[in-house]
Protein backbone atom coordinates (compact mmCIF):
# COMPACT_ATOMS: atom_id res chain seq x y z
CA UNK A 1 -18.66 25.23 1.32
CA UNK A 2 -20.94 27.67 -0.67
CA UNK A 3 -23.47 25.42 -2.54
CA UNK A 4 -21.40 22.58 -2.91
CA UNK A 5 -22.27 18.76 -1.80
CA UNK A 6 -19.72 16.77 -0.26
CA UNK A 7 -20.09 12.91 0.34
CA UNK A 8 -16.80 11.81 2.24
CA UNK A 9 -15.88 8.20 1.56
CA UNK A 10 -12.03 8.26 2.39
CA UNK A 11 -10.48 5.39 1.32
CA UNK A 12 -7.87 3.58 4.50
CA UNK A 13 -4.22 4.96 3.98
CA UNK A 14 -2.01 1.67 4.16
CA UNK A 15 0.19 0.77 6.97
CA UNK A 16 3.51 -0.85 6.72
CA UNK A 17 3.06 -4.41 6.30
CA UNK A 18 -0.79 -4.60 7.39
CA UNK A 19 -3.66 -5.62 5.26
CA UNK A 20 -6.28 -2.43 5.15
CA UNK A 21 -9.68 -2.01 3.68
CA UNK A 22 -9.91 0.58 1.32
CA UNK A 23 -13.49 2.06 0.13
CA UNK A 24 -14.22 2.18 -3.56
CA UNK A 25 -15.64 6.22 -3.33
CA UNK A 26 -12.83 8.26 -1.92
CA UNK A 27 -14.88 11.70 -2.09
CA UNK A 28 -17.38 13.38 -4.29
CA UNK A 29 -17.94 16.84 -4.60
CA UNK A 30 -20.28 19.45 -6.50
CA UNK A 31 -23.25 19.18 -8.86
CA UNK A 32 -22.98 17.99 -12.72
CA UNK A 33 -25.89 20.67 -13.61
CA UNK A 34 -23.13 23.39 -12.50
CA UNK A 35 -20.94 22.75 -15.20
CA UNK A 36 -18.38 19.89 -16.74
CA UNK A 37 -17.46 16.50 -14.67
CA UNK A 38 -14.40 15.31 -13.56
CA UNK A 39 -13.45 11.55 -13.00
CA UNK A 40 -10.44 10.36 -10.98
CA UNK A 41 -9.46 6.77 -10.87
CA UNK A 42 -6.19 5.76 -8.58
CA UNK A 43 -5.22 2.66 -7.70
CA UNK A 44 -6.26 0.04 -10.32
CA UNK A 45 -3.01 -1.44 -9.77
CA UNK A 46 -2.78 -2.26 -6.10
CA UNK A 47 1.08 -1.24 -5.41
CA UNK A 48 0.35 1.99 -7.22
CA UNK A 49 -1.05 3.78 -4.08
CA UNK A 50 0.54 6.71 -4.40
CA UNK A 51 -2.35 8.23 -6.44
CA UNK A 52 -4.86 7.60 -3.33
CA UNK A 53 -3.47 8.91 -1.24
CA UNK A 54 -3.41 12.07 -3.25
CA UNK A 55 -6.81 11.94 -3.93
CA UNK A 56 -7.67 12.20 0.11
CA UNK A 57 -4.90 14.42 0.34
CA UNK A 58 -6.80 16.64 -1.98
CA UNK A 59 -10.12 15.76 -0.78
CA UNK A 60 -9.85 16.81 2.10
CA UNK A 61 -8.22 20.29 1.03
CA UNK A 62 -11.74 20.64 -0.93
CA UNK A 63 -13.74 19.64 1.80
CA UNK A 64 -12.47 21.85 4.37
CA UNK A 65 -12.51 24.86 2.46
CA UNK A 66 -14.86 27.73 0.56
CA UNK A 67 -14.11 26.36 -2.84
CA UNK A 68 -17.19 26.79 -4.98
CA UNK A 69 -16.47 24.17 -7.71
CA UNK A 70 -18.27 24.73 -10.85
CA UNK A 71 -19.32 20.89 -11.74
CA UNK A 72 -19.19 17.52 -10.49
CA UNK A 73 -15.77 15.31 -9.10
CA UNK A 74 -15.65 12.03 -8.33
CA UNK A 75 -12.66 10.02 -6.99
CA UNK A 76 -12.51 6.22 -6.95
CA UNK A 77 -10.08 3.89 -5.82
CA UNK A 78 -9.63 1.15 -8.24
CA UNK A 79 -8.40 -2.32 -7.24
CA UNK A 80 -9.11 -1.93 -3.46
CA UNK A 81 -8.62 -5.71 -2.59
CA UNK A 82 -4.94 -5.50 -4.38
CA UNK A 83 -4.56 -2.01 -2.48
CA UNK A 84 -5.56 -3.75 0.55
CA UNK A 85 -2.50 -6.03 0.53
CA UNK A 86 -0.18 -4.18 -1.51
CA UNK A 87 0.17 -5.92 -4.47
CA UNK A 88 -0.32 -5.54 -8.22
CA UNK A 89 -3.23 -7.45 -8.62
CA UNK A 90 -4.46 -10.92 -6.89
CA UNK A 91 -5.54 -12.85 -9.90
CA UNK A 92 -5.68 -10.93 -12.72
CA UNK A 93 -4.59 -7.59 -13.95
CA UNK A 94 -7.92 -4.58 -13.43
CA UNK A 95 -6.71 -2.64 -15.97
CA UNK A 96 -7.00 -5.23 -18.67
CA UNK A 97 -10.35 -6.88 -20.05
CA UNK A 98 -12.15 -3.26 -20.36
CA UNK A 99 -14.29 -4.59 -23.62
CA UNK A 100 -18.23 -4.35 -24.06
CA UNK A 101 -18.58 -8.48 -24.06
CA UNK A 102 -16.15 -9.14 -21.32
CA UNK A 103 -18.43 -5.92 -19.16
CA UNK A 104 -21.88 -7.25 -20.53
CA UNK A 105 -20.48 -10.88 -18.87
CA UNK A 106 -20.31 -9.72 -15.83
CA UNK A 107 -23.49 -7.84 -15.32
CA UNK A 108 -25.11 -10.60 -15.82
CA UNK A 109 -23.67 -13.36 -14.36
CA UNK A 110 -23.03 -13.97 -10.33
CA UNK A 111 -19.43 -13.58 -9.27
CA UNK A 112 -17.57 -15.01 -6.25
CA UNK A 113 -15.19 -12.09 -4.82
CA UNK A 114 -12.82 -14.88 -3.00
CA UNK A 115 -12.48 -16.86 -6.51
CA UNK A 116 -12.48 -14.09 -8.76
CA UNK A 117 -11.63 -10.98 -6.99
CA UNK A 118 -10.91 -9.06 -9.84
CA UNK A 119 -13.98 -9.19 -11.60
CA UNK A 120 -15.52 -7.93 -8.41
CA UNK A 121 -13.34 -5.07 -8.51
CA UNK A 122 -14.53 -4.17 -12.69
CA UNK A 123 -18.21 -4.60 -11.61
CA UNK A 124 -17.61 -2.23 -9.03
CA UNK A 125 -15.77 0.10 -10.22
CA UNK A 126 -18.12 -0.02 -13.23
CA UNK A 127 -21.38 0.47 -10.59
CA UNK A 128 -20.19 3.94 -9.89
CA UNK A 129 -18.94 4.81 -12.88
CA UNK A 130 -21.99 4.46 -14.82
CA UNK A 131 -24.03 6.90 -12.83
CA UNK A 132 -21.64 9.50 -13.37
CA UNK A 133 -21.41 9.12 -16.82
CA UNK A 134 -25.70 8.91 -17.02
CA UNK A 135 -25.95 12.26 -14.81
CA UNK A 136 -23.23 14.05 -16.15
CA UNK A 137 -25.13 17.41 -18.16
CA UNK A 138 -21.56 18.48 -19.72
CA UNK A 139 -18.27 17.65 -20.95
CA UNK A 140 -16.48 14.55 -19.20
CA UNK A 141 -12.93 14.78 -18.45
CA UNK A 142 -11.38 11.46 -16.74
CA UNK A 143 -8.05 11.27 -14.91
CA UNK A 144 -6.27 7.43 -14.56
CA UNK A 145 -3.25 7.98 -11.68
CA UNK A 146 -0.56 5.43 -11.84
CA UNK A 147 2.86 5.32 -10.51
CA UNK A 148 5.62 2.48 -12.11
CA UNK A 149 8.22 0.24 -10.50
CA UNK A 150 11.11 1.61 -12.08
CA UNK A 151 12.17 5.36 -10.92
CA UNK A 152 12.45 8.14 -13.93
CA UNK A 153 10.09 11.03 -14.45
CA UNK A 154 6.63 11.58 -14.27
CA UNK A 155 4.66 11.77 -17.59
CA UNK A 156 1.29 11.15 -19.54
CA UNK A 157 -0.49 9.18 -22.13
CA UNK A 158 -3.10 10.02 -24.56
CA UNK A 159 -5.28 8.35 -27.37
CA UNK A 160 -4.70 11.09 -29.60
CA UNK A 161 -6.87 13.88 -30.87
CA UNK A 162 -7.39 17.41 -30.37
CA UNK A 163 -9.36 17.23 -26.89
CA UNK A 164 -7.08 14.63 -25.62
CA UNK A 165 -3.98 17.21 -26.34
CA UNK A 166 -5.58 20.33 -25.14
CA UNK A 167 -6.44 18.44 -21.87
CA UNK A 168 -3.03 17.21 -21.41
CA UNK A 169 -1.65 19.97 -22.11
CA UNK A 170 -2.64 22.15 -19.34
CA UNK A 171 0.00 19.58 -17.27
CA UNK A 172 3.59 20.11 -17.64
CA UNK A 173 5.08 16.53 -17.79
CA UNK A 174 5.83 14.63 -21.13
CA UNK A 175 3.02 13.35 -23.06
CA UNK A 176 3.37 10.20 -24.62
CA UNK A 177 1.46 9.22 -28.03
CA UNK A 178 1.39 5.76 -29.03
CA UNK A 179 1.09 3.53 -26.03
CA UNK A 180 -2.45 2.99 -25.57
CA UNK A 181 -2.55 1.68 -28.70
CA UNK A 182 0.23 -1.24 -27.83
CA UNK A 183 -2.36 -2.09 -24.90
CA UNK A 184 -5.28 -4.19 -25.15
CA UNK A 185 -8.88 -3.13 -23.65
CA UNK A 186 -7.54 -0.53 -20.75
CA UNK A 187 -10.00 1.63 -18.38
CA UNK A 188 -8.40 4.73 -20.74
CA UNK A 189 -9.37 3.49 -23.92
CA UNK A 190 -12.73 2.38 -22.40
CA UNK A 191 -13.34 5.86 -20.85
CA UNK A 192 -12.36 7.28 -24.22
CA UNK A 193 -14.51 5.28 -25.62
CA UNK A 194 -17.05 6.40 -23.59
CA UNK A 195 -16.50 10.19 -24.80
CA UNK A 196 -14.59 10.89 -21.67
CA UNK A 197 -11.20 13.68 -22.65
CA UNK A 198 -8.78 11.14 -20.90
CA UNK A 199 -5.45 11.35 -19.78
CA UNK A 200 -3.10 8.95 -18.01
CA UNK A 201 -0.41 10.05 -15.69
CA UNK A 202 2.29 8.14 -14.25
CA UNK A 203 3.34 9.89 -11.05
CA UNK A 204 6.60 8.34 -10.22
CA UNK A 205 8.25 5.38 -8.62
CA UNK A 206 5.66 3.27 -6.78
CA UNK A 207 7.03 3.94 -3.36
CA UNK A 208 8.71 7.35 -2.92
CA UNK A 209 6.37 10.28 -1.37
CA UNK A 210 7.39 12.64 -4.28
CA UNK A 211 5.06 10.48 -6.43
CA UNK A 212 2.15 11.35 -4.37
CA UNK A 213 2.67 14.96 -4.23
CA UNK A 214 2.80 14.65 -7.79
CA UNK A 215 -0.30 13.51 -8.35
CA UNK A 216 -1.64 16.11 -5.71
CA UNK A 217 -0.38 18.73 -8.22
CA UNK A 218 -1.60 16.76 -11.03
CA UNK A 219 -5.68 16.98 -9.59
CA UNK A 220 -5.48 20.25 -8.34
CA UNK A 221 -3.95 21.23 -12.20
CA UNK A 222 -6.90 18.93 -13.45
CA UNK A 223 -10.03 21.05 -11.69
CA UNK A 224 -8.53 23.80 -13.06
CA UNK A 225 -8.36 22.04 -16.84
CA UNK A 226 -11.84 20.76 -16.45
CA UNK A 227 -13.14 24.04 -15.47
CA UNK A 228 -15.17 22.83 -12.07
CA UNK A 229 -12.09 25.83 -10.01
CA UNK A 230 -10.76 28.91 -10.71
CA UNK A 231 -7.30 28.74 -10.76
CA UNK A 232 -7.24 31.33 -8.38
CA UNK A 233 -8.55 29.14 -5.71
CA UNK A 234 -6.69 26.48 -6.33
CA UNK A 235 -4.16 26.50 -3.48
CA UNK A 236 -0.42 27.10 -4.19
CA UNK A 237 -1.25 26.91 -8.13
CA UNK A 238 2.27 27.73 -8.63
CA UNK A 239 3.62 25.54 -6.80
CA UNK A 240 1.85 22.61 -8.12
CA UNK A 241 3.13 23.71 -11.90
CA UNK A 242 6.82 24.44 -10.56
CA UNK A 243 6.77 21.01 -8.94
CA UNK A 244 6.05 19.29 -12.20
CA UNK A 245 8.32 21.87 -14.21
CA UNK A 246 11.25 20.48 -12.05
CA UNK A 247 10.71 17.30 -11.71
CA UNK A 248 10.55 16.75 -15.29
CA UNK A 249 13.68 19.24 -16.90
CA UNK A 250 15.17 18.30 -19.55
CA UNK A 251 12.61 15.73 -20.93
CA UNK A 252 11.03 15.98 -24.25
CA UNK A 253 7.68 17.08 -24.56
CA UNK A 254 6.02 14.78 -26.92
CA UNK A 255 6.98 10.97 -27.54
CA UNK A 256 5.79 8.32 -29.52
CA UNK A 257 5.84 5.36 -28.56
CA UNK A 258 6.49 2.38 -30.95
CA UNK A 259 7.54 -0.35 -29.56
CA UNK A 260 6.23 -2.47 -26.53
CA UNK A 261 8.34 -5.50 -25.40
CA UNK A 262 5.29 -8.23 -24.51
CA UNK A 263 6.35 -10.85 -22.00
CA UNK A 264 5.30 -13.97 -20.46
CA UNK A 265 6.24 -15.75 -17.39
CA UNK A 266 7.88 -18.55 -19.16
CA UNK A 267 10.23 -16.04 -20.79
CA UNK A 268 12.12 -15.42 -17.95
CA UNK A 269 12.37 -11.48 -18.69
CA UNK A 270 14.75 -9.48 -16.66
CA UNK A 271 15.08 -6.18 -17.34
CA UNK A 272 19.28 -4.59 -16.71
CA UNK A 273 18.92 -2.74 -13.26
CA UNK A 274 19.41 1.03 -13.45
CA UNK A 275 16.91 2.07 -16.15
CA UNK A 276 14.43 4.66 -15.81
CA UNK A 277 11.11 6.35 -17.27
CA UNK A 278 12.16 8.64 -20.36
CA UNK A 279 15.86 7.10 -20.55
CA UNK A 280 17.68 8.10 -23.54
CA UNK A 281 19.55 4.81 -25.01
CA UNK A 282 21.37 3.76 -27.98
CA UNK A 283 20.94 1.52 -30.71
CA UNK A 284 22.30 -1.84 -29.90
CA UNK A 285 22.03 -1.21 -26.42
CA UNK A 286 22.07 -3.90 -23.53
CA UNK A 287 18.56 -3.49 -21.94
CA UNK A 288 18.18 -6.86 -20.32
CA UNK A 289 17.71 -10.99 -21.05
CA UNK A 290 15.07 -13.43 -21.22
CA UNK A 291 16.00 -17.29 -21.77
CA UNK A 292 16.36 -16.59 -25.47
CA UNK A 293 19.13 -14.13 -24.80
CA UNK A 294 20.14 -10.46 -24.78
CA UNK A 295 17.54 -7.68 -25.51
CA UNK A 296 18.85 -5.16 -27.44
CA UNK A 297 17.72 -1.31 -28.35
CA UNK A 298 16.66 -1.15 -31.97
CA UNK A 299 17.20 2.05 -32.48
CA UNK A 300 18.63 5.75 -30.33
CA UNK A 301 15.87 6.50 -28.68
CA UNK A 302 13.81 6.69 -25.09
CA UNK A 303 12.81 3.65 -22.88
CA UNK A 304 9.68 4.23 -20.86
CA UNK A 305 8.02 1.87 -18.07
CA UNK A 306 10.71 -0.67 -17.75
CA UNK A 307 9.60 -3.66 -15.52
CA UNK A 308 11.17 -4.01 -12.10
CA UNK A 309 8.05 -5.98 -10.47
CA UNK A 310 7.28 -9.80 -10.36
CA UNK A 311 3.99 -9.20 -12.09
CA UNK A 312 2.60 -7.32 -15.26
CA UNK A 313 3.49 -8.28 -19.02
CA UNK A 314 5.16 -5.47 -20.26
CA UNK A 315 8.67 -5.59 -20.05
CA UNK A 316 9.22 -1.92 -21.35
CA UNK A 317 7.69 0.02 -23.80
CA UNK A 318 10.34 2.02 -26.76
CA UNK A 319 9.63 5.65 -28.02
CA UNK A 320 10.77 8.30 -30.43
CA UNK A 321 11.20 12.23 -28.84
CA UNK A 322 8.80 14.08 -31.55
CA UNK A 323 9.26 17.08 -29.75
CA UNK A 324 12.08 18.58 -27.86
């Protein structure tokens, strides 16, 4: 690999039913004083594989070949002791509580990984972020792969604003506006914070394989965005955009989202079977019950992220197509 460094720390593809270590540094590749830095995160839910195992997938692509990337990547695995065992999180959720005071807390206070397992995870994750962000000599774009228990399309979220856009942009899935800011203190608003050009994506349904090779299409399409490869060494480029053209026909291009159903465990929430990401529903229809009674849509309009899972607080998030 012509003047490019490689440091290969693959995190453990899951097995069926087994409990599997996964390391926090899945790969990192070039030099920040060549040019702009890319961040990857994957995984900082723990049934949401699908997004690290596209990250080795791509990896290892890099690493094998005479790609001359023009800047620094880094790919992390996020919640690796909720990865480990397959589940959301263990006893909290790692993509909440991204806030100075909650971050300055745990610097500087000792934590017990079996008691509090997820604020071993942010401490972590934070350790190798940092450095990145210190060395980085350039622009720095971050990437936050997710995949979502209910099946639909694959799409994106931004904090809005010009660099956010023209970043998303360059990948063709909807983009949705609006629902970072109906979510408290998430690693996209802290990255953002940060001065990182952040996007989301949601890749899919937690468990089917074409949410992996959507996110494979969705960080080869990113080191092209970012400028660290020429998109005519990215392999298959047009594959990777026809894949994403496909799978997402017919959806809108920009939505806003307006709405986010908040629920607890007392409320009982179940959500109808059958609804996807980027469903078009009517007003006054049945989307599901809690113990109060029937949930209703307010309005025509798109239901994104409903909740088929026994954990997270969102029971499903309510949008507006801006843009057809």
């Amino acid at each position: 690999m012509s003047g490019v460094r490689f440091s290969d720390h693959r995190a453990a593809s899951a097995q069926a039913g087994a409990a599997v270590a996964f390391d926090r540094l899945i790969g990192r590749a070039g030099s920040p004083e060549q040019g702009d830095t890319l961040i990857v995160v994957a995984g900082i839910h723990g049934n949401e594989p699908a997004g690290v195992i596209a990250a080795q997938r791509v990896y290892s692509v890099l690493a094998s070949r005479d790609l001359d990337l023009k800047g620094e990547l880094v790919l992390l695995a996020g919640n690796t002791r909720a990865l480990a065992q397959r589940q959301r999180f263990l006893e909290r959720d790692l993509n909440r509580g991204w806030t100075t005071a909650r971050l300055d807390r745990l610097r500087h206070q000792p934590i017990d990984p079996e008691l509090h397992p997820e604020d071993s995870e942010q401490l972590e994750l934070l350790e190798q972020i940092e450095p990145v962000l210190a060395r980085a000599r350039g622009k720095v774009y971050f990437l936050d792969l997710h995949t979502t228990s209910s099946d639909g399309y694959p799409f994106g979220m931004i904090l809005d604003g010009a660099p956010q856009r023209l970043f998303a942009y360059h990948f063709p899935v909807p983009i949705l506006l609006g629902i970072l800011d109906q979510i408290d203190s998430v690693l996209l608003r802290y990255m953002h914070a940060r001065g990182c050009v952040s996007v989301g994506i949601e890749g899919g349904q937690n468990e089917t394989p074409h949410s992996i090779d959507h996110h494979v299409a969705i960080l080869w399409l990113g080191l092209t965005a970012a400028g660290l490869l020429p998109l005519h060494q990215v392999p298959d480029t047009g594959l990777h955009r026809a894949l994403l053209t496909r799978a997402t026909y017919g959806c809108p291009r920009i939505l806003q989202v307006v709405h986010r159903h908040a629920i607890r465990p007392e409320d009982e929430f179940k959500m109808l079977p059958g609804f996807a990401n980027i469903q078009r529903v009517k007003r006054g229809e049945l989307l599901g019950h809690d113990r109060y009674g029937e949930i209703r849509a307010r309005e025509d309009g798109v239901i994104c992220l409903p909740l088929y899972q026994a954990q997270g607080d969102d029971g499903f998030f309510f949008g507006r197509e801006l843009q057809p």
